[in-house]
Protein backbone atom coordinates (compact mmCIF):
# COMPACT_ATOMS: atom_id res chain seq x y z
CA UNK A 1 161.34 16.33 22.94
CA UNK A 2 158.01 14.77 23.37
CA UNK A 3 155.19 15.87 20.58
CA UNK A 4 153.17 18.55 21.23
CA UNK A 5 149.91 17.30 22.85
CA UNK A 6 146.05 18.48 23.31
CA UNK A 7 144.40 18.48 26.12
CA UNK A 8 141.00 19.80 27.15
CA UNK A 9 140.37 20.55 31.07
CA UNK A 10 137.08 20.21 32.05
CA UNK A 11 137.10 22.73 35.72
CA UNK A 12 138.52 26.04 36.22
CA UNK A 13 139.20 25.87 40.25
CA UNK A 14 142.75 25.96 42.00
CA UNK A 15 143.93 22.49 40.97
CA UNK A 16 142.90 23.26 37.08
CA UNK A 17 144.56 26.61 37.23
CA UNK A 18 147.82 24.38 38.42
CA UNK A 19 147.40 22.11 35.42
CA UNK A 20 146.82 24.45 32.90
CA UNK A 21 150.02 26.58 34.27
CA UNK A 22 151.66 23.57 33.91
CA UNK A 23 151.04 22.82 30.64
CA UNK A 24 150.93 26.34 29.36
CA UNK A 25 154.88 25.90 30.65
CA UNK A 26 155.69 22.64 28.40
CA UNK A 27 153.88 24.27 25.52
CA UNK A 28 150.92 21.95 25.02
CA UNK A 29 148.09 22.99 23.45
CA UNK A 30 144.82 23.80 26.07
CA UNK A 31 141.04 24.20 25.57
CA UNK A 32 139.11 24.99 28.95
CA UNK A 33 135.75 24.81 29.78
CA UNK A 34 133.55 25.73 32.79
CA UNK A 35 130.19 26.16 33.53
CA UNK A 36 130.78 29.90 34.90
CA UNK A 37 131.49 32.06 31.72
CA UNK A 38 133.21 34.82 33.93
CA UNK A 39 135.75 32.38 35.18
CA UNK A 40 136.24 31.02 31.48
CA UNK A 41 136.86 34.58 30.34
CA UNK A 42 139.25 35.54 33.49
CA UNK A 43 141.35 32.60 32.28
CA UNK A 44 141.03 33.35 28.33
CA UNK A 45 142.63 37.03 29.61
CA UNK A 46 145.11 35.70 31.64
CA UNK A 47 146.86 33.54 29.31
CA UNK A 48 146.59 34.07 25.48
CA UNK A 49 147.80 30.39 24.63
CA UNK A 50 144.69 29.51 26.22
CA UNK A 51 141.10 28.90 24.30
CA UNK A 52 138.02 28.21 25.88
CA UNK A 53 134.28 27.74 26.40
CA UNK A 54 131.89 27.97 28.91
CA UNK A 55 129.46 24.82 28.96
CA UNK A 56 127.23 22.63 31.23
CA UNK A 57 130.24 19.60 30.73
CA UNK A 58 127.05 16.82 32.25
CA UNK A 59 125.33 17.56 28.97
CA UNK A 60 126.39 15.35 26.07
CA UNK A 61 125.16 17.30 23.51
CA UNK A 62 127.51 19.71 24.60
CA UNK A 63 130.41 17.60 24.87
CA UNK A 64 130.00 16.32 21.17
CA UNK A 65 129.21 20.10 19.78
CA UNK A 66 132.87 21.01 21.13
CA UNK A 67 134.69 17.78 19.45
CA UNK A 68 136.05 16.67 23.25
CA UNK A 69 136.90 13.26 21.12
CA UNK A 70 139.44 15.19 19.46
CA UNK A 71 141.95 15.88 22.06
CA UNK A 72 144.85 13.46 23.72
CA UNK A 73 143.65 13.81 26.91
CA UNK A 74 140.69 15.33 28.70
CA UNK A 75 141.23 16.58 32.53
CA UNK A 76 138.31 16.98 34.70
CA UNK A 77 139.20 18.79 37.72
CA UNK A 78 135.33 18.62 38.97
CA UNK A 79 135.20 16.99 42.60
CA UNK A 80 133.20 18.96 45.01
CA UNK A 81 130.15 18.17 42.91
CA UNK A 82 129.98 14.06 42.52
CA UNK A 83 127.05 14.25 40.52
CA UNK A 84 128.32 16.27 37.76
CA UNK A 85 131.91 14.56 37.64
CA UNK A 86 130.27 10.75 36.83
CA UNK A 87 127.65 12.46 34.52
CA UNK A 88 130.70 14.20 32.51
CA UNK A 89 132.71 11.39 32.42
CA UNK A 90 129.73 8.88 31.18
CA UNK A 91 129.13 11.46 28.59
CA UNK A 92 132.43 10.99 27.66
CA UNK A 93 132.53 7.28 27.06
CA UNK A 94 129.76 7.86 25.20
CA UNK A 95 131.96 9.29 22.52
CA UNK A 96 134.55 6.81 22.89
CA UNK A 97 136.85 8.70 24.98
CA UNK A 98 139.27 6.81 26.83
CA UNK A 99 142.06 8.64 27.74
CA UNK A 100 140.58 10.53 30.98
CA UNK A 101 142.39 11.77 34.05
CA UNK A 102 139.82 12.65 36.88
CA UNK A 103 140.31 13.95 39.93
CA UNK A 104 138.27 12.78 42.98
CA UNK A 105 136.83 14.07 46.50
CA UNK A 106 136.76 11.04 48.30
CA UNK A 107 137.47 7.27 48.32
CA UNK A 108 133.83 6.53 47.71
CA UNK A 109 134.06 9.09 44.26
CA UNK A 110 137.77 7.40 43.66
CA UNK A 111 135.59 3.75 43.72
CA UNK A 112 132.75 4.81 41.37
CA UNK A 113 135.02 6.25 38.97
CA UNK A 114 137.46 2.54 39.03
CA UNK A 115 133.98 1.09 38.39
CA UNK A 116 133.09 3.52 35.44
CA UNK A 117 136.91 1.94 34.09
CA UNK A 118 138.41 5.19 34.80
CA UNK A 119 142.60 4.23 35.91
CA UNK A 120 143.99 7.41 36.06
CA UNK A 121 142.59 8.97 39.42
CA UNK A 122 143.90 12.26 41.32
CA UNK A 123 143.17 12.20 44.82
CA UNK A 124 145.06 15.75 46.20
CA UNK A 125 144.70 15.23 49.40
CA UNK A 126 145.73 11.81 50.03
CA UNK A 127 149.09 12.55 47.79
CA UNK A 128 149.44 15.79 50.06
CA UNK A 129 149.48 13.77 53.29
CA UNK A 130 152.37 11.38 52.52
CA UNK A 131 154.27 14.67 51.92
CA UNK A 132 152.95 16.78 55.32
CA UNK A 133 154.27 13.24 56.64
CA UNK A 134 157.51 13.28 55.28
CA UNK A 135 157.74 16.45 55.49
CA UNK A 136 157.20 16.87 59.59
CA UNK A 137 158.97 13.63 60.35
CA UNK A 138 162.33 14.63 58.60
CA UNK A 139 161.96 18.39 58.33
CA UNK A 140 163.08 18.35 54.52
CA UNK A 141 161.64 21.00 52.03
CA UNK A 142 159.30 18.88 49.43
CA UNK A 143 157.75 20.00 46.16
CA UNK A 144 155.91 17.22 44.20
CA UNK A 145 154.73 17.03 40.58
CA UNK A 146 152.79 13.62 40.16
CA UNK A 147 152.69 11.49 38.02
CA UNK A 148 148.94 9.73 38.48
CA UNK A 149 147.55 8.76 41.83
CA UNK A 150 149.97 6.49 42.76
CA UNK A 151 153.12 7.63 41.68
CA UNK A 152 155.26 11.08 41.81
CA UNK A 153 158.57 11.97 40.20
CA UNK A 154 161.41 13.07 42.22
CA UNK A 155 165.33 14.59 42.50
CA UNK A 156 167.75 13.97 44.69
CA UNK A 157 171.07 15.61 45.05
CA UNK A 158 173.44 13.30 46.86
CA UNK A 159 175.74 15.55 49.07
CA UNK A 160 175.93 12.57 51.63
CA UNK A 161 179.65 10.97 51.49
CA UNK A 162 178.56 7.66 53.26
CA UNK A 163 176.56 6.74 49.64
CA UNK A 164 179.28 7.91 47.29
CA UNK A 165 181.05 4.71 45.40
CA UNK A 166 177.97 2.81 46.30
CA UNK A 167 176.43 1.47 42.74
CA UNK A 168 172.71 1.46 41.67
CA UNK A 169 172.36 -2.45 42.24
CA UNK A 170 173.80 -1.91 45.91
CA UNK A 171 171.51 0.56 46.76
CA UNK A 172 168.37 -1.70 45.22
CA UNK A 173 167.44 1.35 42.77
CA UNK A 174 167.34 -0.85 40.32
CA UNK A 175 164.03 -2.92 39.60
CA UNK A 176 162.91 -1.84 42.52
CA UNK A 177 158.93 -2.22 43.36
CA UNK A 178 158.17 0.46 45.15
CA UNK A 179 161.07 2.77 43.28
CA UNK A 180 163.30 3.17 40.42
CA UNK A 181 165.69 5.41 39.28
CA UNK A 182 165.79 7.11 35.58
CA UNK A 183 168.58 9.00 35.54
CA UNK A 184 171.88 9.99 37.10
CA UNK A 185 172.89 13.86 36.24
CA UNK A 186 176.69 14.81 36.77
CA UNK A 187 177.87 18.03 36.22
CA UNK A 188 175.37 18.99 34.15
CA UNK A 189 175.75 15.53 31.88
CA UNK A 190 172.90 13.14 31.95
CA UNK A 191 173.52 9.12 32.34
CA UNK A 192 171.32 6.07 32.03
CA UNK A 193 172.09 3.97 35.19
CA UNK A 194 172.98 0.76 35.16
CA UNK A 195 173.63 -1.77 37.61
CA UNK A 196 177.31 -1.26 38.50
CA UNK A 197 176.89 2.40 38.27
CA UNK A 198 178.44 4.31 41.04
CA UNK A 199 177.24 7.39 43.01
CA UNK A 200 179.28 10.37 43.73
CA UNK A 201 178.67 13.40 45.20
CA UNK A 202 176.69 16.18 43.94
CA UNK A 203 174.89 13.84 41.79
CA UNK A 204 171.50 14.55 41.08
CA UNK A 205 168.95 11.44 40.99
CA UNK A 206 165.96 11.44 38.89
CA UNK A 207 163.30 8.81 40.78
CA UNK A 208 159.68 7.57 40.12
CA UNK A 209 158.15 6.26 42.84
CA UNK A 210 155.47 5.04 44.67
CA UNK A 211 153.77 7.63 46.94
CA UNK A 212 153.18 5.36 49.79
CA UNK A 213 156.61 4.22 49.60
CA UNK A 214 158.19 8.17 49.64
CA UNK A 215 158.56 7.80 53.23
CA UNK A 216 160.95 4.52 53.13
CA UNK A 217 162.67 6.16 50.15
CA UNK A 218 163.22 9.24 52.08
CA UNK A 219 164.64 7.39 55.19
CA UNK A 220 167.07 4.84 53.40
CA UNK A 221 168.54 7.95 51.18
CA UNK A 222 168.94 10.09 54.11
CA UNK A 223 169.70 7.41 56.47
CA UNK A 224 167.23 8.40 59.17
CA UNK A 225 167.46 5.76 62.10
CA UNK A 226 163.88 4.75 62.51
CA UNK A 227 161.97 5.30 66.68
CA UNK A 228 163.91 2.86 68.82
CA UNK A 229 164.25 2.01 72.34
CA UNK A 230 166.75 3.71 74.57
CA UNK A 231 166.16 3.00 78.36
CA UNK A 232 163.48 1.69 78.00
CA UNK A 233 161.96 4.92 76.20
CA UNK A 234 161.44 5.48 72.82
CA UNK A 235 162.76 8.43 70.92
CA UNK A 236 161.64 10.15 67.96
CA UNK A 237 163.25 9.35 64.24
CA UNK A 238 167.05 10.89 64.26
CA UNK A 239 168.26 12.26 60.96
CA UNK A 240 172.00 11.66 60.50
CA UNK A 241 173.00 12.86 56.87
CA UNK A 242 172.50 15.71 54.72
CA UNK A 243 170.86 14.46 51.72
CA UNK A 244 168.73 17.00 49.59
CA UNK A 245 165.68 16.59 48.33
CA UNK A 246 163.38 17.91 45.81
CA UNK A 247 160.33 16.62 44.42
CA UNK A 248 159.36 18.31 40.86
């Protein structure tokens, strides 16, 4: 089981509420803090593993009175307002912190904050779009728990009889670039793949992959013949297996 971790989250609007329930769930430890004291205090009552302070997060003094150096990780969920996300994340770097996640409004914030040396960038709405995509295109249920701005985790249970007895290597899940699988679960047993490991039904397929690349992952697992030409017409994408997925 993986230590138990600090993290501070810098934010209280719907996409902080979903990491702090998050966390709250893998029983890390959480410090909040928000410019609005009422929304600090709704939280505080809401959840009693939860500690927090209302502060303005763009002044440094602040920042350094509340130890923010001391945590694993700090969390800014501040987008809407540009201004105050790059003046809370200089502040900061100011006390050495490098381990920042950050969401963003835009491509223009996203570019600021790569310039500021800041990696490990949330853009919501671009991850949400490959999904819709996927999602309308092969009319499959998706929930997604990423894992930074360019990856996401996901399962998939095989129940499709044309991939069982295929192994890992055949199916390119191995050192793949755009994907790569973790783990195999079979009836309830977990198993490190390896390359002449074969699938069978039922099993369930832990994956990290890229997000642009969910798409193509999604069409070569549930062997979805791709628009092609039929008298001269094209037709839509046809979905020909039963594959489910679920992105967690």
């Amino acid at each position: 089981m993986a230590r138990r971790k600090s993290f501070a989250i810098i934010g209280l609007n719907n996409f902080g509420h979903s990491i702090i329930e998050t966390l709250i769930a893998r029983k890390q430890h959480i410090m909040i803090f928000d410019i609005d004291q009422t929304k600090v205090n709704n939280m505080i009552a809401s959840y009693e593993q939860v500690d927090g302070v209302a502060l303005d997060a763009t002044v440094k003094t602040n920042l350094i009175e509340q130890g923010l150096d001391e945590y694993d990780t700090v969390i800014i969920t501040i987008a809407s307002n540009i201004e105050a996300s790059i003046l809370t994340i200089i502040g900061l770097q100011d006390l050495g912190i490098t381990n920042i996640i950050a969401k963003v409004k835009d491509i223009r914030h996203a570019r600021i904050l790569k310039a500021l040396g800041i990696n490990n960038i949330i853009q919501p709405d671009t991850m949400a779009g490959s999904i819709t995509a996927t999602k309308a295109m092969f009319d499959i249920d998706i929930e997604m728990q990423t894992v930074d701005e360019n990856y996401a985790s996901l399962i998939i249970q095989v129940t499709d009889p044309n991939i069982e007895g295929q192994t890992l290597s055949e199916l390119r899940f191995i050192n793949n670039k755009d994907y790569n699988i973790v783990y195999v679960k079979r009836k309830g047993r977990v198993i490190l793949p390896g390359d002449v490991e074969t699938i069978k039904l039922d099993d369930e397929l832990l994956f990290i992959a890229k997000i642009s690349a969910i798409n193509d992952l999604t069409i070569k697992l549930q062997k979805i013949d791709q628009e092609y030409e039929k008298d001269g017409k094209k037709t839509a994408p046809q979905k020909v297996s039963k594959i489910k997925k679920e992105l967690y």
